[in-house]
C-alpha atoms as a PDB file:
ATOM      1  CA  UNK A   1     218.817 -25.943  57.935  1.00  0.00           C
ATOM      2  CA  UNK A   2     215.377 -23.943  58.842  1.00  0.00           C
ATOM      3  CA  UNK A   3     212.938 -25.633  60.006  1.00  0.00           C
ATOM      4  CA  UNK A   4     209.617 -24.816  58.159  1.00  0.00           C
ATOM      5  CA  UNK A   5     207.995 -22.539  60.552  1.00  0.00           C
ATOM      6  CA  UNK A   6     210.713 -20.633  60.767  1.00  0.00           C
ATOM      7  CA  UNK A   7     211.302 -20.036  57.055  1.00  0.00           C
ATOM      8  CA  UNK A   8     207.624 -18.766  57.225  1.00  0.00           C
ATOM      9  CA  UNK A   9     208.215 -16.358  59.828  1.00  0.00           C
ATOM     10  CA  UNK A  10     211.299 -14.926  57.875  1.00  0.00           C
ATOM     11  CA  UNK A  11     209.164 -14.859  54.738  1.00  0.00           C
ATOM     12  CA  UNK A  12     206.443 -13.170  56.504  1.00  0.00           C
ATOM     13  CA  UNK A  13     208.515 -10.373  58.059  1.00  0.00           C
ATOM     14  CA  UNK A  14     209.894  -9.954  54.747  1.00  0.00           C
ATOM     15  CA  UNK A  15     206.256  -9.073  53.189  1.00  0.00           C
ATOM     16  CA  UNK A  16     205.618  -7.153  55.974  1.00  0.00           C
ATOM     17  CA  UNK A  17     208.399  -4.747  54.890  1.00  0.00           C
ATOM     18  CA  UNK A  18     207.916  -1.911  52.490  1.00  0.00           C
ATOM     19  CA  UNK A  19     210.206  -2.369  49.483  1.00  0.00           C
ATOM     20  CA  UNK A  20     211.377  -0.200  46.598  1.00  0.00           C
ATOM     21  CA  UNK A  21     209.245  -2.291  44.430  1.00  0.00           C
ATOM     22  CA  UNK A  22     205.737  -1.596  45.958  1.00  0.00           C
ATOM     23  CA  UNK A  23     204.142   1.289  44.160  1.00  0.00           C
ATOM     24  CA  UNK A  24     202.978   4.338  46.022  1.00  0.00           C
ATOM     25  CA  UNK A  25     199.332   4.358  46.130  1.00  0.00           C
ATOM     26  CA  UNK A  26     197.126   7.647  45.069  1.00  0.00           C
ATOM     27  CA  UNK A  27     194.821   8.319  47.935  1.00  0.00           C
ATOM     28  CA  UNK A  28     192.687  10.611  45.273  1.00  0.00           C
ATOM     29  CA  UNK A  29     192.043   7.689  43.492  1.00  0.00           C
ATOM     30  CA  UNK A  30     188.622   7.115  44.459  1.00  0.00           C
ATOM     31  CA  UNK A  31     187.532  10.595  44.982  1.00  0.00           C
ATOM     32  CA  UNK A  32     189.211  11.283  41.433  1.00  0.00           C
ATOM     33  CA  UNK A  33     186.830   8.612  39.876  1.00  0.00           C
ATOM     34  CA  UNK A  34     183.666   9.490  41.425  1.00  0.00           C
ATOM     35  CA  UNK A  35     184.056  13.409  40.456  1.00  0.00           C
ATOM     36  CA  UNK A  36     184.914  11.903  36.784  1.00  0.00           C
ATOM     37  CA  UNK A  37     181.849   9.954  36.995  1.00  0.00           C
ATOM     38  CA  UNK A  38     179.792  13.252  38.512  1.00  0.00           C
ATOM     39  CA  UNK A  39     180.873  14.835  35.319  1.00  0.00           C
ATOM     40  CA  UNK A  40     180.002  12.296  32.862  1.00  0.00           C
ATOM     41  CA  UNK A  41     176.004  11.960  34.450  1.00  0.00           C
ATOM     42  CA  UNK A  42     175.822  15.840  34.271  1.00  0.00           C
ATOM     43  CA  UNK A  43     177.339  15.877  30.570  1.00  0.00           C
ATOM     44  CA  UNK A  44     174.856  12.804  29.798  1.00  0.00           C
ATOM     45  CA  UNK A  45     171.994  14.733  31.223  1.00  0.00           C
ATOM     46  CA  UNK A  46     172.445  17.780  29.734  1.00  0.00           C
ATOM     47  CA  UNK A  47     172.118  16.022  26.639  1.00  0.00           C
ATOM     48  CA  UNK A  48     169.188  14.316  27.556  1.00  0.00           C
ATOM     49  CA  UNK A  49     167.365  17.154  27.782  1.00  0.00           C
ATOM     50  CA  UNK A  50     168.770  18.851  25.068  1.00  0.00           C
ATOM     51  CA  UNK A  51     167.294  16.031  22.599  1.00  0.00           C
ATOM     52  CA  UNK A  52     164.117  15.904  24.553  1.00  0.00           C
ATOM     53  CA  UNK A  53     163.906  20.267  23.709  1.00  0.00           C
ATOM     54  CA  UNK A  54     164.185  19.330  20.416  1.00  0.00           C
ATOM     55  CA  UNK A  55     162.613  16.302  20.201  1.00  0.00           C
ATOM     56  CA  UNK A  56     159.219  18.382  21.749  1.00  0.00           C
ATOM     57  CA  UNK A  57     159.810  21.147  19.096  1.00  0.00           C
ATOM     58  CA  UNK A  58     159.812  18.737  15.996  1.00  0.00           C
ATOM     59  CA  UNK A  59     156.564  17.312  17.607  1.00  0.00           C
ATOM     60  CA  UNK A  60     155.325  21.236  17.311  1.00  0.00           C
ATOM     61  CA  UNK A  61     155.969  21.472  14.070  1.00  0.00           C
ATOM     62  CA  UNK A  62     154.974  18.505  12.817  1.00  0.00           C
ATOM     63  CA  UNK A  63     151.664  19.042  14.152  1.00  0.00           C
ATOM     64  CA  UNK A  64     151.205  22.386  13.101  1.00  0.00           C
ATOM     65  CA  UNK A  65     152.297  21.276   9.571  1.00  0.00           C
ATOM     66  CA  UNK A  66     149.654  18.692   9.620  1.00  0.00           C
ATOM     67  CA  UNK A  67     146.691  20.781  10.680  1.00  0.00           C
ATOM     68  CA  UNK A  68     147.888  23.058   7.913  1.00  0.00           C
ATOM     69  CA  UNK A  69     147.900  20.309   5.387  1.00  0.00           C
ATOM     70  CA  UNK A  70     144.407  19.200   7.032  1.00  0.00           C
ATOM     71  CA  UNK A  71     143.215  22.261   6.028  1.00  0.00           C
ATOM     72  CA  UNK A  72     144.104  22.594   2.685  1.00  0.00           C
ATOM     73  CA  UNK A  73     142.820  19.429   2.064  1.00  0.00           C
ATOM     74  CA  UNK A  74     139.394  20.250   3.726  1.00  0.00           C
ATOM     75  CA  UNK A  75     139.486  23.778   1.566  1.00  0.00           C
ATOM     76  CA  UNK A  76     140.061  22.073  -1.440  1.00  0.00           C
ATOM     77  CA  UNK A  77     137.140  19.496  -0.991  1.00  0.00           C
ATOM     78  CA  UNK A  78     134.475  21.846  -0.195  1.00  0.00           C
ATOM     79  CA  UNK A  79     135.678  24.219  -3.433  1.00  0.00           C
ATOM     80  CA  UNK A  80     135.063  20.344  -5.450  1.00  0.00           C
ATOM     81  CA  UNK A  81     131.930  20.022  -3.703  1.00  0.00           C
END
């Protein structure tokens, strides 16, 4: 019979060993995720200022549509008058 510190000390060394078991790690792991997360920030950034291009244009337009409505309106009132 083992005595208990003994049976540790086997069990230990036993850990300590690499098995078939243990799967083999990928060192680009990391590196692999932060690129992939590079990407994604660029991709989401671009887009940000895609919709904020647009977004300014629409504001162009909208404004230029409502002077020209502005002045219609302002014609029309002073042909009534």
């Amino acid at each position: 019979m083992q005595t208990p510190l003994l049976e540790f000390t086997l069990h230990t060394r036993q850990l300590s060993k690499p098995s078939a078991l243990q799967c083999p790690t990928d060192t680009n792991l990391i590196p692999t995720q932060v690129e992939a997360l590079r990407v994604q920030i660029s991709e989401q950034l671009q887009q940000r200022a895609d919709v904020m291009a647009a977004l300014s244009s629409s504001r162009a337009f909208l404004s230029r549509g409502f002077r020209d409505i502005e002045m219609l309106l302002e014609a029309s009132f002073t042909d009534i008058d």
